[in-house]
Protein backbone atom coordinates (compact mmCIF):
# COMPACT_ATOMS: atom_id res chain seq x y z
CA UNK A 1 160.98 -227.36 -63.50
CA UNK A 2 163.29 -228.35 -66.23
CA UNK A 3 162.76 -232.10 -67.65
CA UNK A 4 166.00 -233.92 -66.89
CA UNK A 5 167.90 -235.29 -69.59
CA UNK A 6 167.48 -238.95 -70.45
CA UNK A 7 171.00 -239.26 -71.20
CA UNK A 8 174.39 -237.60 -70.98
CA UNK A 9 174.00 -236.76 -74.82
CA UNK A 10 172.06 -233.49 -74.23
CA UNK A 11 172.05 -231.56 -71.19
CA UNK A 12 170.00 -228.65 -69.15
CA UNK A 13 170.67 -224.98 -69.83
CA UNK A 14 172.34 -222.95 -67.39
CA UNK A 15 173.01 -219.69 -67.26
CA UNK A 16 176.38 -217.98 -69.11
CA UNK A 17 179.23 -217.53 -66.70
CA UNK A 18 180.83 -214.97 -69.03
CA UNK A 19 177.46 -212.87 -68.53
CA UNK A 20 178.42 -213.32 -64.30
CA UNK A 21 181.38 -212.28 -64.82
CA UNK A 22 180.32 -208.86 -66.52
CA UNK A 23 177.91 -208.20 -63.20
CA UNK A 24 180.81 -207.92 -61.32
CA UNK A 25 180.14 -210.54 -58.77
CA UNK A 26 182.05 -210.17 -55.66
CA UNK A 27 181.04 -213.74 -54.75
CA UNK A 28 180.55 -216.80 -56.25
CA UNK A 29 176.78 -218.04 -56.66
CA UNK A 30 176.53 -221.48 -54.55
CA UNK A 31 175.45 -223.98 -57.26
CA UNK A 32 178.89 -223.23 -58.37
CA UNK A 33 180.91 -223.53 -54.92
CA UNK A 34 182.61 -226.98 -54.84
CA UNK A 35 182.76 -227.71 -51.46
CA UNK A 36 183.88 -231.46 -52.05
CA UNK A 37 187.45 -231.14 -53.57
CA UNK A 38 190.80 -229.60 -52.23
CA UNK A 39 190.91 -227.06 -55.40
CA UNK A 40 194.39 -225.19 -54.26
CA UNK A 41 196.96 -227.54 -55.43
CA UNK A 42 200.65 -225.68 -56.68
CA UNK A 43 203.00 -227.39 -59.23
CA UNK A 44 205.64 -229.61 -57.15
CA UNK A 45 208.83 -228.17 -58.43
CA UNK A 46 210.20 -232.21 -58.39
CA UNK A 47 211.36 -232.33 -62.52
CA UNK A 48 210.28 -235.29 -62.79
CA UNK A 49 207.39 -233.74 -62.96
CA UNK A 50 207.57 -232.06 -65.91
CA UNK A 51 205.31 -232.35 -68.52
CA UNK A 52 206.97 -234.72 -71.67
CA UNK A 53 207.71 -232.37 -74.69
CA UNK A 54 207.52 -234.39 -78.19
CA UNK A 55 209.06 -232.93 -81.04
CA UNK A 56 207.54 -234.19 -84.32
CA UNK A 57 210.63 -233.47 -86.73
CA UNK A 58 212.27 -235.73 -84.74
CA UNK A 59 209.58 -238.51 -85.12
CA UNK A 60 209.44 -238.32 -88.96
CA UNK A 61 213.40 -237.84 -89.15
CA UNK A 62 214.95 -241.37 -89.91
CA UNK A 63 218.01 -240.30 -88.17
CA UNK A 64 216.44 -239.59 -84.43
CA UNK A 65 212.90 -241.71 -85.06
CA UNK A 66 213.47 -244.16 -82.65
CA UNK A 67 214.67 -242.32 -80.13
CA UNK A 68 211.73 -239.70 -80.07
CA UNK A 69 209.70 -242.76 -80.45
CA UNK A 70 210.97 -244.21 -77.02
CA UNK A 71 210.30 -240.81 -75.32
CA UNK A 72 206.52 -240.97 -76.93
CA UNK A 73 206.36 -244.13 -75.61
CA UNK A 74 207.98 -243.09 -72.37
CA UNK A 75 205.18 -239.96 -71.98
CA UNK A 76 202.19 -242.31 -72.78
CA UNK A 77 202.97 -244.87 -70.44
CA UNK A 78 203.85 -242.57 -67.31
CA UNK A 79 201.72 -239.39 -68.42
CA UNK A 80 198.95 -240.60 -71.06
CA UNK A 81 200.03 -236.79 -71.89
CA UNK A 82 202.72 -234.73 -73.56
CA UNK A 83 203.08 -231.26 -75.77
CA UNK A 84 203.37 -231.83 -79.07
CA UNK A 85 205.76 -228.99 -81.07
CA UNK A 86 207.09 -228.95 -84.54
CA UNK A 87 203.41 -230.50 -85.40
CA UNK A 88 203.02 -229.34 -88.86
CA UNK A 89 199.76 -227.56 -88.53
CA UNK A 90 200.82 -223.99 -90.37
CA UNK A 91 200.53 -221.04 -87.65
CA UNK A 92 197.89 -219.18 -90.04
CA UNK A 93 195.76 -221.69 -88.97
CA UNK A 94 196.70 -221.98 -85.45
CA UNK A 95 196.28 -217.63 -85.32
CA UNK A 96 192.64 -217.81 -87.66
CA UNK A 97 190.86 -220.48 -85.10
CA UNK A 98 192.24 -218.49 -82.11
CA UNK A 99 190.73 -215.68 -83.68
CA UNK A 100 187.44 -216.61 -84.37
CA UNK A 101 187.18 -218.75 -81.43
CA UNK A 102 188.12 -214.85 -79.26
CA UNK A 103 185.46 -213.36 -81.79
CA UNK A 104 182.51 -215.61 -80.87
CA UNK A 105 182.65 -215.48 -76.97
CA UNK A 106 183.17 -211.89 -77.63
CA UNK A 107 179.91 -211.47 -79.19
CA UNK A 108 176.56 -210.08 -77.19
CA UNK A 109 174.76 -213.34 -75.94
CA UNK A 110 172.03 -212.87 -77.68
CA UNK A 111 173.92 -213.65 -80.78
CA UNK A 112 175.92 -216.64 -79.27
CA UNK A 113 172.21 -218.00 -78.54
CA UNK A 114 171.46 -218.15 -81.90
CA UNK A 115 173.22 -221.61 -82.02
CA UNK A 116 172.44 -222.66 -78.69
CA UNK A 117 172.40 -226.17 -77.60
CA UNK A 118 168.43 -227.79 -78.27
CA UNK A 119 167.01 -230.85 -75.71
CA UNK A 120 168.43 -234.19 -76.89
CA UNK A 121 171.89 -232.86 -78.35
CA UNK A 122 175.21 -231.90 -76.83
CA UNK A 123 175.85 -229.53 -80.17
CA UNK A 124 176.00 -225.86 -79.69
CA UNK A 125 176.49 -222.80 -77.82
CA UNK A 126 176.16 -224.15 -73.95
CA UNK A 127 177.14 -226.66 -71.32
CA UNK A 128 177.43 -230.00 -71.08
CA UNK A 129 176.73 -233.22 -69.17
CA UNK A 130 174.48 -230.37 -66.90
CA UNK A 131 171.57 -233.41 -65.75
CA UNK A 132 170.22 -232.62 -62.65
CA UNK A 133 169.38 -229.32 -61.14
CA UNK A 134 171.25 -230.60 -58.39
CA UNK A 135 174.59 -230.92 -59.47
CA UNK A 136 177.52 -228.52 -59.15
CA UNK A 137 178.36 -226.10 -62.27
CA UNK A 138 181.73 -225.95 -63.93
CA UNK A 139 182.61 -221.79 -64.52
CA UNK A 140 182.50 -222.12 -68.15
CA UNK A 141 180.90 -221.89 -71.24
CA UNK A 142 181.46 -223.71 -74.42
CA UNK A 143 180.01 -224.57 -78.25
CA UNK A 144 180.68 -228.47 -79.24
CA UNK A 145 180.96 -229.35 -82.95
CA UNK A 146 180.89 -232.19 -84.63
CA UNK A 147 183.59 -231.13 -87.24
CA UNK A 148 184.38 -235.13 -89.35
CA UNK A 149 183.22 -236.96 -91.41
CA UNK A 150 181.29 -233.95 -93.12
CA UNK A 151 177.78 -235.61 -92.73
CA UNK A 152 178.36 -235.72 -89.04
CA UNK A 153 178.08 -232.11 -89.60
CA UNK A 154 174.76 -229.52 -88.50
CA UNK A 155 175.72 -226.81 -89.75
CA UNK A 156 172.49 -225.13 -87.54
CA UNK A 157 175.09 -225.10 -85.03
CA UNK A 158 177.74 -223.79 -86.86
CA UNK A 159 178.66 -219.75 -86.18
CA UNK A 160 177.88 -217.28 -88.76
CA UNK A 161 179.86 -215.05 -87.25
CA UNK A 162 182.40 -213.69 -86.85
CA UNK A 163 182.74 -214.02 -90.34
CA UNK A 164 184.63 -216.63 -91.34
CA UNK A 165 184.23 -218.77 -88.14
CA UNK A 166 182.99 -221.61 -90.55
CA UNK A 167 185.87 -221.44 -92.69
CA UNK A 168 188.47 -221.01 -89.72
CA UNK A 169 186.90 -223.88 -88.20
CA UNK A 170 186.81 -226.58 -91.78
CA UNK A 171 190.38 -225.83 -92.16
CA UNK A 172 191.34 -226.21 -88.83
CA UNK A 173 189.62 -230.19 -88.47
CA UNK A 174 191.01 -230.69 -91.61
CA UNK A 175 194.50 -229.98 -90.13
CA UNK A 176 194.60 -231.73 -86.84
CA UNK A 177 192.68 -234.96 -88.12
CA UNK A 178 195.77 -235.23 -90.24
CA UNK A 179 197.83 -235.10 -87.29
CA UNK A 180 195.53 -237.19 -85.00
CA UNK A 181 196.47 -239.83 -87.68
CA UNK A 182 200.42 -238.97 -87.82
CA UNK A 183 200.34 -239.20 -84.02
CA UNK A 184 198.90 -242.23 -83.50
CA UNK A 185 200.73 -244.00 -86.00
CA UNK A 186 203.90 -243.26 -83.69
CA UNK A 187 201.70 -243.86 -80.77
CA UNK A 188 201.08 -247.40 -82.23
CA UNK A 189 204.90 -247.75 -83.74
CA UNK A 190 205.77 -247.46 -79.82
CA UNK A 191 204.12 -250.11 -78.80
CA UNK A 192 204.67 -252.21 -81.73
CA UNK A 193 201.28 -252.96 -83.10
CA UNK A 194 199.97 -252.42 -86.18
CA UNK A 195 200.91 -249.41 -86.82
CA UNK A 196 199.08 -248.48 -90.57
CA UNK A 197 196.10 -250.72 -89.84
CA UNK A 198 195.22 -248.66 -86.44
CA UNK A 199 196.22 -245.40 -87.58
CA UNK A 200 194.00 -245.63 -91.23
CA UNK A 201 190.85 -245.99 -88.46
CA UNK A 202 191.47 -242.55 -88.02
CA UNK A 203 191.77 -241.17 -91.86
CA UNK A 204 188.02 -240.99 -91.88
CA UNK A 205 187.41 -240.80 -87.84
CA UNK A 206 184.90 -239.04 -85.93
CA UNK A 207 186.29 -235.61 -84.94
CA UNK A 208 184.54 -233.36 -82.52
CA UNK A 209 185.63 -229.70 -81.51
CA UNK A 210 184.79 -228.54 -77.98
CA UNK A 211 185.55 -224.65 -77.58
CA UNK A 212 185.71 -223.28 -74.20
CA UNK A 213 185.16 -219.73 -72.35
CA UNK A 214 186.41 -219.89 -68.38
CA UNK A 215 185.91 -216.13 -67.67
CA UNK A 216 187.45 -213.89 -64.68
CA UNK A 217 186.19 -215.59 -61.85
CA UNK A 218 186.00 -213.32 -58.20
CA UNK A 219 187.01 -216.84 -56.34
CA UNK A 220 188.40 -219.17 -57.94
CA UNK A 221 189.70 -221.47 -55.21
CA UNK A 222 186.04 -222.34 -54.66
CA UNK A 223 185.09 -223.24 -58.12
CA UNK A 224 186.35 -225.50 -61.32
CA UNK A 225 186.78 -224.61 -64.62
CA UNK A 226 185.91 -228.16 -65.66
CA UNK A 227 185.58 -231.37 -63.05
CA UNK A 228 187.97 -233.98 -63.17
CA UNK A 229 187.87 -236.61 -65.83
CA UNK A 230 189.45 -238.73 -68.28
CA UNK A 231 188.68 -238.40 -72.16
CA UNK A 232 186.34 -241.08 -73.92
CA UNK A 233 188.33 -240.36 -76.98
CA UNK A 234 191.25 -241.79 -78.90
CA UNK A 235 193.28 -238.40 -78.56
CA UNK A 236 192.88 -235.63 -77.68
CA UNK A 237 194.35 -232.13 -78.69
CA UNK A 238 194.05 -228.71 -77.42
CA UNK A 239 195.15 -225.65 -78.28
CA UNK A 240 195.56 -222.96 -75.58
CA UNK A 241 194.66 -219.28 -76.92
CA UNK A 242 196.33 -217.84 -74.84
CA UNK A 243 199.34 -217.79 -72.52
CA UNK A 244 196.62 -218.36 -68.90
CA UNK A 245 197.82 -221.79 -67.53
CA UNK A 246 194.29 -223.73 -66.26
CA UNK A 247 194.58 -227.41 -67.33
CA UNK A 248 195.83 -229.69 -64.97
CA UNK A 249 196.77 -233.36 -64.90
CA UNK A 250 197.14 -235.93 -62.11
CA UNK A 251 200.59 -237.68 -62.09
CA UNK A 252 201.45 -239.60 -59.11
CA UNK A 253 198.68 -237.93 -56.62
CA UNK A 254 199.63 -234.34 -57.86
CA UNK A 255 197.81 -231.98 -59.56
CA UNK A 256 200.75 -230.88 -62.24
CA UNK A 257 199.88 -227.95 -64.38
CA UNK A 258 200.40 -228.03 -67.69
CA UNK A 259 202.34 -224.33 -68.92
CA UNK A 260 201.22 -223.21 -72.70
CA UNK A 261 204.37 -223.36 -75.11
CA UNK A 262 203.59 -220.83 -78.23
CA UNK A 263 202.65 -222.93 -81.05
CA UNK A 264 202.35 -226.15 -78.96
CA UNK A 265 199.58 -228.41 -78.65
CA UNK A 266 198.97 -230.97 -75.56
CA UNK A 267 197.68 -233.99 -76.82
CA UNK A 268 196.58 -236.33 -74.01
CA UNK A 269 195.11 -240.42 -74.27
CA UNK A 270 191.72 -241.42 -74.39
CA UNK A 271 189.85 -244.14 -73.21
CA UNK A 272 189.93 -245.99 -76.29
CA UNK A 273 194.10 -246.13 -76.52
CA UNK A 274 194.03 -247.37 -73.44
CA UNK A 275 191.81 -249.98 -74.29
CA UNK A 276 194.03 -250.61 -77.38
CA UNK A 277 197.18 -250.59 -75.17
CA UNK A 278 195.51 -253.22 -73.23
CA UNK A 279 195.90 -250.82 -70.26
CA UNK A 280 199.75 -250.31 -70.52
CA UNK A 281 198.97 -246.65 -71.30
CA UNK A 282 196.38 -244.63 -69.39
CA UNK A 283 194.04 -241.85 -70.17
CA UNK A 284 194.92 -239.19 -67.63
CA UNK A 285 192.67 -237.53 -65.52
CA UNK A 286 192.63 -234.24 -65.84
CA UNK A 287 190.69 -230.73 -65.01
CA UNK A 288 190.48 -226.97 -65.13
CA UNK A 289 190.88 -224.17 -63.42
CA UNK A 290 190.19 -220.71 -63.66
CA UNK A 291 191.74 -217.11 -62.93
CA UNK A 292 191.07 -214.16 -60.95
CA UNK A 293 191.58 -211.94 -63.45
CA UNK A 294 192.03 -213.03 -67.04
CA UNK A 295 190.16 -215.15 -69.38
CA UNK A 296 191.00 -218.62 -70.46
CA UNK A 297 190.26 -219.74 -74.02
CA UNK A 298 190.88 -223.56 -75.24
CA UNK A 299 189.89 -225.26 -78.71
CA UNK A 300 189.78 -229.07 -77.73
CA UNK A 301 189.95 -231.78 -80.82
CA UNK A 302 188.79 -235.12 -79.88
CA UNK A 303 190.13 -237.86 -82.04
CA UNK A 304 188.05 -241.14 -82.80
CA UNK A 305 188.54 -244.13 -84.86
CA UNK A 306 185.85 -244.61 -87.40
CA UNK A 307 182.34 -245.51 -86.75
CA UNK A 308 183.05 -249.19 -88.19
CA UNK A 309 186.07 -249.75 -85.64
CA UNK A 310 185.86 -252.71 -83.26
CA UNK A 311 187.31 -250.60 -79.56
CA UNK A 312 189.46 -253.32 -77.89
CA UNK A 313 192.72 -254.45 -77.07
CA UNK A 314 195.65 -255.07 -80.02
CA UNK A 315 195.64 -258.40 -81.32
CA UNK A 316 199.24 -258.37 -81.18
CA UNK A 317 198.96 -257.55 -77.81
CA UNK A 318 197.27 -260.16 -76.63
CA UNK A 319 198.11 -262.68 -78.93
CA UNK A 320 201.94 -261.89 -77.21
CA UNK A 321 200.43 -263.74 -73.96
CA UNK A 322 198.91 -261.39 -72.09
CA UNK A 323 195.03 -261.46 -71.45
CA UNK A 324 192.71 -259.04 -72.23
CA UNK A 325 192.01 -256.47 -69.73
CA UNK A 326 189.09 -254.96 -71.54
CA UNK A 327 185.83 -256.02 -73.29
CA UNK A 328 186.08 -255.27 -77.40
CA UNK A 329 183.05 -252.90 -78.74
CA UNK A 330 181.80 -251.94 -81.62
CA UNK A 331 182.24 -248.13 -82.04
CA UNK A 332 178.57 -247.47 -81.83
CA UNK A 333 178.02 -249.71 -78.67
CA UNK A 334 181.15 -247.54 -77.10
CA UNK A 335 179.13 -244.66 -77.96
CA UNK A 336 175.85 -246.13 -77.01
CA UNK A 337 177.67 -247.62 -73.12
CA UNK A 338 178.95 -243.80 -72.63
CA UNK A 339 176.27 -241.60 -72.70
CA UNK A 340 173.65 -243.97 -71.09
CA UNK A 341 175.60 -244.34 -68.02
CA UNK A 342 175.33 -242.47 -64.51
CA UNK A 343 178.02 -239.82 -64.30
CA UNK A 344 179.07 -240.93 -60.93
CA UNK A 345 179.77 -244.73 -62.51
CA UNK A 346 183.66 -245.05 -63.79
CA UNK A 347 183.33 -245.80 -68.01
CA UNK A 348 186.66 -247.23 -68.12
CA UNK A 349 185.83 -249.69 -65.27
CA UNK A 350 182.66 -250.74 -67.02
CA UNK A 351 184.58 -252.21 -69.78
CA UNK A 352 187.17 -254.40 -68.14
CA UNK A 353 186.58 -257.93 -68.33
């Protein structure tokens, strides 16, 4: 018998659902059958239920800034999620983390265990928020990384191979916490708050990397990819490998999903701009789901304000009139509040007022 985790900041091993998908199950093992959510769900073809596309050119051009600012604005309020294209980060980039990220789950499992997850840490080569050996699995396997500031960094954790995974990886968090920061500047410009003040939080942030393996799965109308949820984060941004739809986010009761663009990345709220938005934007729920017969491979970026940052609503916000909605936290404390709750207790609930 396993010990169960004390918190949700380490979690149990489980076994690798890329090595069940090499046996060549015909069926589904149970303590992966969900059994307790309606998991076939199409795209309505209604357009307005299309996800937003953001162009940044437009955003830093003078000429159309406000306008693309008022669609931003427009996507965060009624989506808490939009593509992002014309982003900046260089496609040698985009191509070398793909790569590596396609090199590591290729590799025998014996290797990828060499920076397995250890008891009392989400880093590494596993699964996450796994605490009872009750609970249903999600058909994937991941490694989490803390990537920024570089002392948040355990390099124990950190692939040796393929070669060059390390390098791939520094360049890559180097690039999209420089855009975390661009887009949340405009994300702050939109609703008129301070927009240098709030976006300088995130020059020296807390940036973790989440990348995820959803193999072939024999049924995958009984299983998901990853449960439903809403992101603790500021924002978050993920790159698709590939061109396998699986994400999916709830607008207006429907499951929409959300169709890779080449060179694209979705970047969708966290909890902790909706907190600054005093609730007039939303982190999204979203989920994943997984294919018959290919693979689905996603780097995920989550994008935090520095440890020093008081989470809470805009001054100007509330100084405007309207009360605040949600308790103000030190970073740490919003940390601390997260991963010493029950899963089945709603975070962003916990911290209204």
């Amino acid at each position: 018998m396993a010990v169960e985790p004390e918190s949700l900041e380490w979690s149990l091993p489980v076994p690798s659902v890329q090595e069940l998908a090499i046996q060549g199950l015909q069926t589904v093992p149970a303590s992966y059958v969900r059994d307790d959510t309606d998991i076939i769900i199409t795209t309505p073809s209604d357009p307005s239920l299309r996800i937003p596309l953001i162009d940044m050119t437009k955003l830093v051009n003078p000429d159309s800034q406000q306008q693309e600012i008022q669609r931003l604005h427009s996507a965060c309020k009624e989506w808490g999620l939009f593509q992002i294209i014309n982003h900046g980060v260089s496609d040698e980039s985009l191509s070398n983390m793909k790569e590596h990220v396609r090199g590591f789950f290729d590799l025998p499992l014996q290797e990828k265990k060499h920076w397995a997850q250890k008891p009392g840490s989400l880093e590494g080569y596993g699964q996450a928020f796994v605490t009872s050996e009750e609970q249903k699995l999600e058909w994937n396997d991941m490694i989490f990384l803390r990537t920024r500031p570089l002392q948040n960094r355990n390099l124990n954790f950190w692939p040796e191979k393929p070669q060059g995974f390390r390098k791939a990886l520094e360049t890559y968090s180097e690039d999209l916490s420089r855009l975390a920061v661009s887009i949340i500047r405009f994300i702050a410009m939109g609703l008129g708050v301070e927009a240098q003040q709030y976006s300088e939080t995130y020059r020296e942030g807390l940036y973790d990397i989440r990348m995820n393996c959803y193999p072939p799965c024999p049924e995958p109308e009984r299983v998901l990819g990853f449960n439903p949820h809403a992101d603790i984060s500021g924002i978050t941004l993920l790159l698709e490998c590939g061109d396998t739809a699986g994400l999916q986010v709830l607008k207006d009761g429907h499951w929409v999903v959300v169709e890779p663009i080449d060179g694209a990345l979705v970047a969708n709220l966290g909890h902790v701009t909706q907190i600054m938005s005093n609730g007039i934007y939303k982190a999204p729920d979203h989920r994943a789901m997984v294919n018959k017969s290919k693979q689905r491979l996603s780097i995920v970026t989550f994008c935090y304000p520095n440890s020093s940052a008081n989470i809470g609503p805009a001054e100007k916000l509330i100084k405007s009139g309207s009360p605040p909605l949600f308790t103000t936290l030190k970073c740490e404390e919003y940390f601390h509040r997260f991963y010493n709750r029950k899963l089945e207790v709603s975070f962003i609930d916990s911290l209204k007022i």
